[in-house]
C-alpha atoms as a PDB file:
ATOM      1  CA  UNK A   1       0.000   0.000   0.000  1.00  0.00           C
ATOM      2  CA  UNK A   2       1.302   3.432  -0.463  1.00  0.00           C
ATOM      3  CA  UNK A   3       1.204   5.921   1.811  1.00  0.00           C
ATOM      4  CA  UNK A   4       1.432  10.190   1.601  1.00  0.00           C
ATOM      5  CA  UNK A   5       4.748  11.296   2.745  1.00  0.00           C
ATOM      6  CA  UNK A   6       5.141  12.250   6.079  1.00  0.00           C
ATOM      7  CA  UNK A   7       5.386  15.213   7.829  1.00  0.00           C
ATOM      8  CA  UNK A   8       7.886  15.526  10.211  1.00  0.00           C
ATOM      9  CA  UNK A   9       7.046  16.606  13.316  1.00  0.00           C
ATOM     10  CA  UNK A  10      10.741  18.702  13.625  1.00  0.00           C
ATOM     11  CA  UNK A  11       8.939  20.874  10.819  1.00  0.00           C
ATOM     12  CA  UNK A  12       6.406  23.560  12.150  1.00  0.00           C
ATOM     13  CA  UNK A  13       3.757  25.533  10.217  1.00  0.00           C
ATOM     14  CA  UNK A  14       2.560  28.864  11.421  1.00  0.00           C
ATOM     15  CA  UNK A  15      -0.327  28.605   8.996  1.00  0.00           C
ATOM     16  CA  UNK A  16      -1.067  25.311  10.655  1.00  0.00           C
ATOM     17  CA  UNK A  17      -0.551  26.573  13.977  1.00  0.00           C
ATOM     18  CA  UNK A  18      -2.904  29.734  13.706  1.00  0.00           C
ATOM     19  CA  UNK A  19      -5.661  27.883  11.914  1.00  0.00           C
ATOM     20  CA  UNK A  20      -6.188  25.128  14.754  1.00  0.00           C
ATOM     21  CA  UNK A  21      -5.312  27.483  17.842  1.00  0.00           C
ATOM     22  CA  UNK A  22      -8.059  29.960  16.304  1.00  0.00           C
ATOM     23  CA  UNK A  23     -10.716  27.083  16.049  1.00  0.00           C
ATOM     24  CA  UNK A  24     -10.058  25.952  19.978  1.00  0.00           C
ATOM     25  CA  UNK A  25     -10.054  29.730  21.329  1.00  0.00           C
ATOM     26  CA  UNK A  26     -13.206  30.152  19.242  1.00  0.00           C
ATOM     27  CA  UNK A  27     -14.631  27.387  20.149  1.00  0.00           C
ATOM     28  CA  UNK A  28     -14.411  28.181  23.419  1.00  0.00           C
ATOM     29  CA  UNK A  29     -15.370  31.787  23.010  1.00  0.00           C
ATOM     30  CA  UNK A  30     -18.481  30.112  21.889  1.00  0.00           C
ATOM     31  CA  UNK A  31     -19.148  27.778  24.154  1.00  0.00           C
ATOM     32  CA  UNK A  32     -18.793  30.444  26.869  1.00  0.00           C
ATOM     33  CA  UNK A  33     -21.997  31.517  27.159  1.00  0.00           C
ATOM     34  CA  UNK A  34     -23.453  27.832  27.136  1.00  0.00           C
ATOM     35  CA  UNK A  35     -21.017  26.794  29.981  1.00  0.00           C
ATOM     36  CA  UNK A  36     -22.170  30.149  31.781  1.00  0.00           C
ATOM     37  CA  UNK A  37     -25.880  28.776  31.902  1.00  0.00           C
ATOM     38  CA  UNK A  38     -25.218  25.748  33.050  1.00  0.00           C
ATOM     39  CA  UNK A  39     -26.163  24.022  29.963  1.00  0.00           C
ATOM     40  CA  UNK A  40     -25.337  20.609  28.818  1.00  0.00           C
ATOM     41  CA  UNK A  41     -22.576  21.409  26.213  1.00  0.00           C
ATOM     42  CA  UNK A  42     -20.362  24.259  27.310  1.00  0.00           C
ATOM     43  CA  UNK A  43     -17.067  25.334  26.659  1.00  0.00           C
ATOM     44  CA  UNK A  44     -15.391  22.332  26.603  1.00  0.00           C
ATOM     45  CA  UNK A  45     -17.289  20.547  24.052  1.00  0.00           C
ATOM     46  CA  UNK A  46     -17.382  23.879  21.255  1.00  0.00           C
ATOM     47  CA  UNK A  47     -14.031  23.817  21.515  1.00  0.00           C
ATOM     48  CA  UNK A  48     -13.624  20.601  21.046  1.00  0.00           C
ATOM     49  CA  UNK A  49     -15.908  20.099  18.205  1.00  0.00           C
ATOM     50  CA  UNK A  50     -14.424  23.702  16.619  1.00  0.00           C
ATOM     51  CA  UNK A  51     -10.866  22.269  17.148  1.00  0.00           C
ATOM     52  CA  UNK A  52     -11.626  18.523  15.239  1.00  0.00           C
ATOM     53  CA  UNK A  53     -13.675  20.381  12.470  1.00  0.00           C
ATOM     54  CA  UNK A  54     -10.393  22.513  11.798  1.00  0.00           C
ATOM     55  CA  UNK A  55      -7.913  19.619  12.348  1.00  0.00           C
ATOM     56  CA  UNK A  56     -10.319  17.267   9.875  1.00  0.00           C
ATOM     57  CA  UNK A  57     -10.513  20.431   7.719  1.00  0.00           C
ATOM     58  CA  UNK A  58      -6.654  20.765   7.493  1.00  0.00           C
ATOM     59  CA  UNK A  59      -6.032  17.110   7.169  1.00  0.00           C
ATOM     60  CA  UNK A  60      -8.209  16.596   4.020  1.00  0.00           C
ATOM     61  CA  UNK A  61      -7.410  19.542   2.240  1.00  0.00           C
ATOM     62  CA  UNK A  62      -3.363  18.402   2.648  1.00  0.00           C
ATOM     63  CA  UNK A  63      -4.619  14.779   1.612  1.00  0.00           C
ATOM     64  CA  UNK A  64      -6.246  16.350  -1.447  1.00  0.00           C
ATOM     65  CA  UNK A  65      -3.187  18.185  -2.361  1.00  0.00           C
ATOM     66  CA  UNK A  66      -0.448  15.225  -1.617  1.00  0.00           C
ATOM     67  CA  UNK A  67      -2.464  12.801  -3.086  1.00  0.00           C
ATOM     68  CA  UNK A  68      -3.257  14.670  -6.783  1.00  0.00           C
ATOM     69  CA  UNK A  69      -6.600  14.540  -5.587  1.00  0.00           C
ATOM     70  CA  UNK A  70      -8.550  14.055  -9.070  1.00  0.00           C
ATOM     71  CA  UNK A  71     -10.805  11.096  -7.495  1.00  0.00           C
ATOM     72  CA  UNK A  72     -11.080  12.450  -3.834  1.00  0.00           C
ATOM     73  CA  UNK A  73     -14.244  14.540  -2.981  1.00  0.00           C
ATOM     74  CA  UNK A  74     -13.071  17.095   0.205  1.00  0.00           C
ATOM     75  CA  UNK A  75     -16.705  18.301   0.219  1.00  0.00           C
ATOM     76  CA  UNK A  76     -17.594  14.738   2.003  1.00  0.00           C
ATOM     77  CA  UNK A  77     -16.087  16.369   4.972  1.00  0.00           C
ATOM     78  CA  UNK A  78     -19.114  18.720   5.853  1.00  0.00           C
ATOM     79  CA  UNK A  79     -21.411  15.815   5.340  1.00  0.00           C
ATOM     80  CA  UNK A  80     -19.100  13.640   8.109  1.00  0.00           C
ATOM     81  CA  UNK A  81     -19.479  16.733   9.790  1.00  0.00           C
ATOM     82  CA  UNK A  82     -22.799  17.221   9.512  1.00  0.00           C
ATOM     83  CA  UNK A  83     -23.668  13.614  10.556  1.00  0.00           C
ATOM     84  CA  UNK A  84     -21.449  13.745  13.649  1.00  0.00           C
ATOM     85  CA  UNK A  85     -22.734  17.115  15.058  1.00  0.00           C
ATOM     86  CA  UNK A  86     -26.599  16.415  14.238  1.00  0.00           C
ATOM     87  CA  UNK A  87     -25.706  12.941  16.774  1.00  0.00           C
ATOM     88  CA  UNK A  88     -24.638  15.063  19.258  1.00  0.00           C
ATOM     89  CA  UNK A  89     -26.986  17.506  18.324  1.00  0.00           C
ATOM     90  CA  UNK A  90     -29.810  15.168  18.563  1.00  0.00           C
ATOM     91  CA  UNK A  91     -28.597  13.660  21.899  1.00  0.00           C
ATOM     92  CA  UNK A  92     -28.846  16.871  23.409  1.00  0.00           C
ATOM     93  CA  UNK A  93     -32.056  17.914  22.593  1.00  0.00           C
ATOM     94  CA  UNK A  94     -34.929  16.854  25.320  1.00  0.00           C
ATOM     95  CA  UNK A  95     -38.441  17.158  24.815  1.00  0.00           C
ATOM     96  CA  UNK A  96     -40.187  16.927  28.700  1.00  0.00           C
ATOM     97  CA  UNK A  97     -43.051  18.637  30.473  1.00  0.00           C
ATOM     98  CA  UNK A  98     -44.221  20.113  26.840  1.00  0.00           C
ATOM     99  CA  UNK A  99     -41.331  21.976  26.841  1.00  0.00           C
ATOM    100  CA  UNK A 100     -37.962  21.236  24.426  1.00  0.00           C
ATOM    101  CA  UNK A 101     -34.454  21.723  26.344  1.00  0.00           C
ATOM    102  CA  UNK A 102     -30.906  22.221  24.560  1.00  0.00           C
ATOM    103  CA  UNK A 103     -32.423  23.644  21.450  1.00  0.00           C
ATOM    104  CA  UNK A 104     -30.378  26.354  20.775  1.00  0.00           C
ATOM    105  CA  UNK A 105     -26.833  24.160  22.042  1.00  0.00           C
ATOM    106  CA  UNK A 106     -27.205  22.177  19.705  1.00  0.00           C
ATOM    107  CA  UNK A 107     -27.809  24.473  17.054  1.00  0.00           C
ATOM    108  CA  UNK A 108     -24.857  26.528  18.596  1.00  0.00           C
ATOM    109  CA  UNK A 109     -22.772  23.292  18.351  1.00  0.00           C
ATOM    110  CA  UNK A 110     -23.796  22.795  14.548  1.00  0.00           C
ATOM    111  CA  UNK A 111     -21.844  27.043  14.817  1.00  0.00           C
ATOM    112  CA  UNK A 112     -19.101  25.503  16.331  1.00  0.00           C
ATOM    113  CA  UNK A 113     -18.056  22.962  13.732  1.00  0.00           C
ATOM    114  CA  UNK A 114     -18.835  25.307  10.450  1.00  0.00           C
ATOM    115  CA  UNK A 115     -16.139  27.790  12.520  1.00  0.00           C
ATOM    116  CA  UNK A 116     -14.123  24.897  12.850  1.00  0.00           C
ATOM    117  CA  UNK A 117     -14.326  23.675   9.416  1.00  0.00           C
ATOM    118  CA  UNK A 118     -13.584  27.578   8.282  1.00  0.00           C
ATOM    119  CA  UNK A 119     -10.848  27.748  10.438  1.00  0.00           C
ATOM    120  CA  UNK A 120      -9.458  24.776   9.151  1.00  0.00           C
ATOM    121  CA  UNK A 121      -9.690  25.753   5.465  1.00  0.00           C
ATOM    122  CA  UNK A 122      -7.804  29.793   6.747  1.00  0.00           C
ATOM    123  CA  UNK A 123     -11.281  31.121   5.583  1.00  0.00           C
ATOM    124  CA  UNK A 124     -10.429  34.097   7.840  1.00  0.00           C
ATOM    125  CA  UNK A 125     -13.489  36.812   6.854  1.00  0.00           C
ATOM    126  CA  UNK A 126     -15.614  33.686   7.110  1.00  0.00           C
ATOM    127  CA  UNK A 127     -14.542  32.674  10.437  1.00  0.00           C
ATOM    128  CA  UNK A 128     -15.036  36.025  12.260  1.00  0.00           C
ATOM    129  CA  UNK A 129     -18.343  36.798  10.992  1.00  0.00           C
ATOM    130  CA  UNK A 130     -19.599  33.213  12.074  1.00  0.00           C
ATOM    131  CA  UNK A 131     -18.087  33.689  14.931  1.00  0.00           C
ATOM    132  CA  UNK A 132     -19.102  37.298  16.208  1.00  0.00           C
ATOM    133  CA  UNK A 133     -22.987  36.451  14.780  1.00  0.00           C
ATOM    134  CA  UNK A 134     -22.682  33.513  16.775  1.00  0.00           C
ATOM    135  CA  UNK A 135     -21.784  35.406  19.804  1.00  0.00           C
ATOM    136  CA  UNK A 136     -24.393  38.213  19.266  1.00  0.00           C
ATOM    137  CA  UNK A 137     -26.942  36.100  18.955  1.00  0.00           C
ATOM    138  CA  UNK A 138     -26.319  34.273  21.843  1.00  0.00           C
ATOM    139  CA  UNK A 139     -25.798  37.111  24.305  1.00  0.00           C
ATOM    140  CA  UNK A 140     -27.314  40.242  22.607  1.00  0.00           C
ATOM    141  CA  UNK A 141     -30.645  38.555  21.828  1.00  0.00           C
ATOM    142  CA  UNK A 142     -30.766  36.635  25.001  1.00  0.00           C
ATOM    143  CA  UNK A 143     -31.243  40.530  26.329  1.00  0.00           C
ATOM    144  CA  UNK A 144     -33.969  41.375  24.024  1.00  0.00           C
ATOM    145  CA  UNK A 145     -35.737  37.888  24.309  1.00  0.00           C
ATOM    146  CA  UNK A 146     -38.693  38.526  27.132  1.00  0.00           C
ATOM    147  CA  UNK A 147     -38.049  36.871  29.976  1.00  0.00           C
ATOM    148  CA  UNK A 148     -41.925  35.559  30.528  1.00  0.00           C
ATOM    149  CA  UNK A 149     -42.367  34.112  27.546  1.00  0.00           C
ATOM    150  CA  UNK A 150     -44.609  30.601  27.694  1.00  0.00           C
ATOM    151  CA  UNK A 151     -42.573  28.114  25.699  1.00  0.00           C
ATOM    152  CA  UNK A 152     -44.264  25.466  26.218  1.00  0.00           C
ATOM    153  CA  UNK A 153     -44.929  23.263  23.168  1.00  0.00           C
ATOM    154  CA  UNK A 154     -48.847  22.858  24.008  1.00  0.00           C
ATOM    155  CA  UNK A 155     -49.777  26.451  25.231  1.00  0.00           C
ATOM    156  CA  UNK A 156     -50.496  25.221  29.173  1.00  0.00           C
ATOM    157  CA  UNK A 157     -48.953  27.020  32.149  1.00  0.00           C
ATOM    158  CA  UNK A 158     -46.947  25.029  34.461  1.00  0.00           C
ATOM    159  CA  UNK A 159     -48.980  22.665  36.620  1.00  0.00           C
ATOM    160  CA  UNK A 160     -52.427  22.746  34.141  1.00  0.00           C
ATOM    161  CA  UNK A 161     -52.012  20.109  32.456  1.00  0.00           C
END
């Protein structure tokens, strides 16, 4: 079987470097607000997910240039993507009391691994308008949101069912 070249680990990229650190500290950045509500996917898991998005991101766009890559397909990486993050995604979601829990963390995670996957490809103008979007949408719109609204699924108020 042959194999890509190597590359040795005595060799360092700066490119590489900033586009993987940038997906973590993003990642966390986005997670933040998740982690500061006590909700089931914080900080720890955006960055996470941000960081392997960029790292997969990296790794098949250096495959597809090693390898001559006529007969490789990178775009299969957002559907691996997408298939990973909507198990997670799904996971998280709970439907109880007529009310749905994690909605928007999971959504947020789906964020997290397009940032990732941008970071990973150096889509820079990309990344920071996911990112800061992200962010206000999260914490901005959490301020405008009223904080009485009923949303529960079947219109009852707690304890009329």
């Amino acid at each position: 079987m042959d194999l890509n070249d190597p590359i040795l680990v005595h060799w360092f990229d700066y490119d590489l470097l900033s586009r993987l650190v940038a997906a973590a500290v993003l990642g966390l950045g986005l997670g933040l607000d998740r982690e500061l509500r006590g909700h089931a996917a914080g900080m720890r898991t955006h960055g996470l997910i941000c960081f392997a998005a960029a790292a997969m991101t990296v790794s098949v766009i250096s495959l597809y240039s090693q390898l001559d890559g006529d007969r490789m397909d990178p775009l299969r990486i957002y559907e691996a993507t997408g298939a990973f993050v909507g198990i997670i995604g799904a996971g998280l979601i709970v439907f109880s009391g007529g009310q749905v829990h994690n909605l928007t963390t999971a959504a947020h995670i789906w964020l997290a691994a397009v940032v990732g996957i941008a970071c990973g490809a150096g889509q820079w103008p990309l990344v920071v308008i996911a990112s800061v979007v992200g962010l206000i949408m999260l914490t901005v719109l959490r301020m405008v949101e009223p904080k009485t609204s009923d949303r529960r699924l079947d219109g009852s108020k707690y304890g009329e069912d």
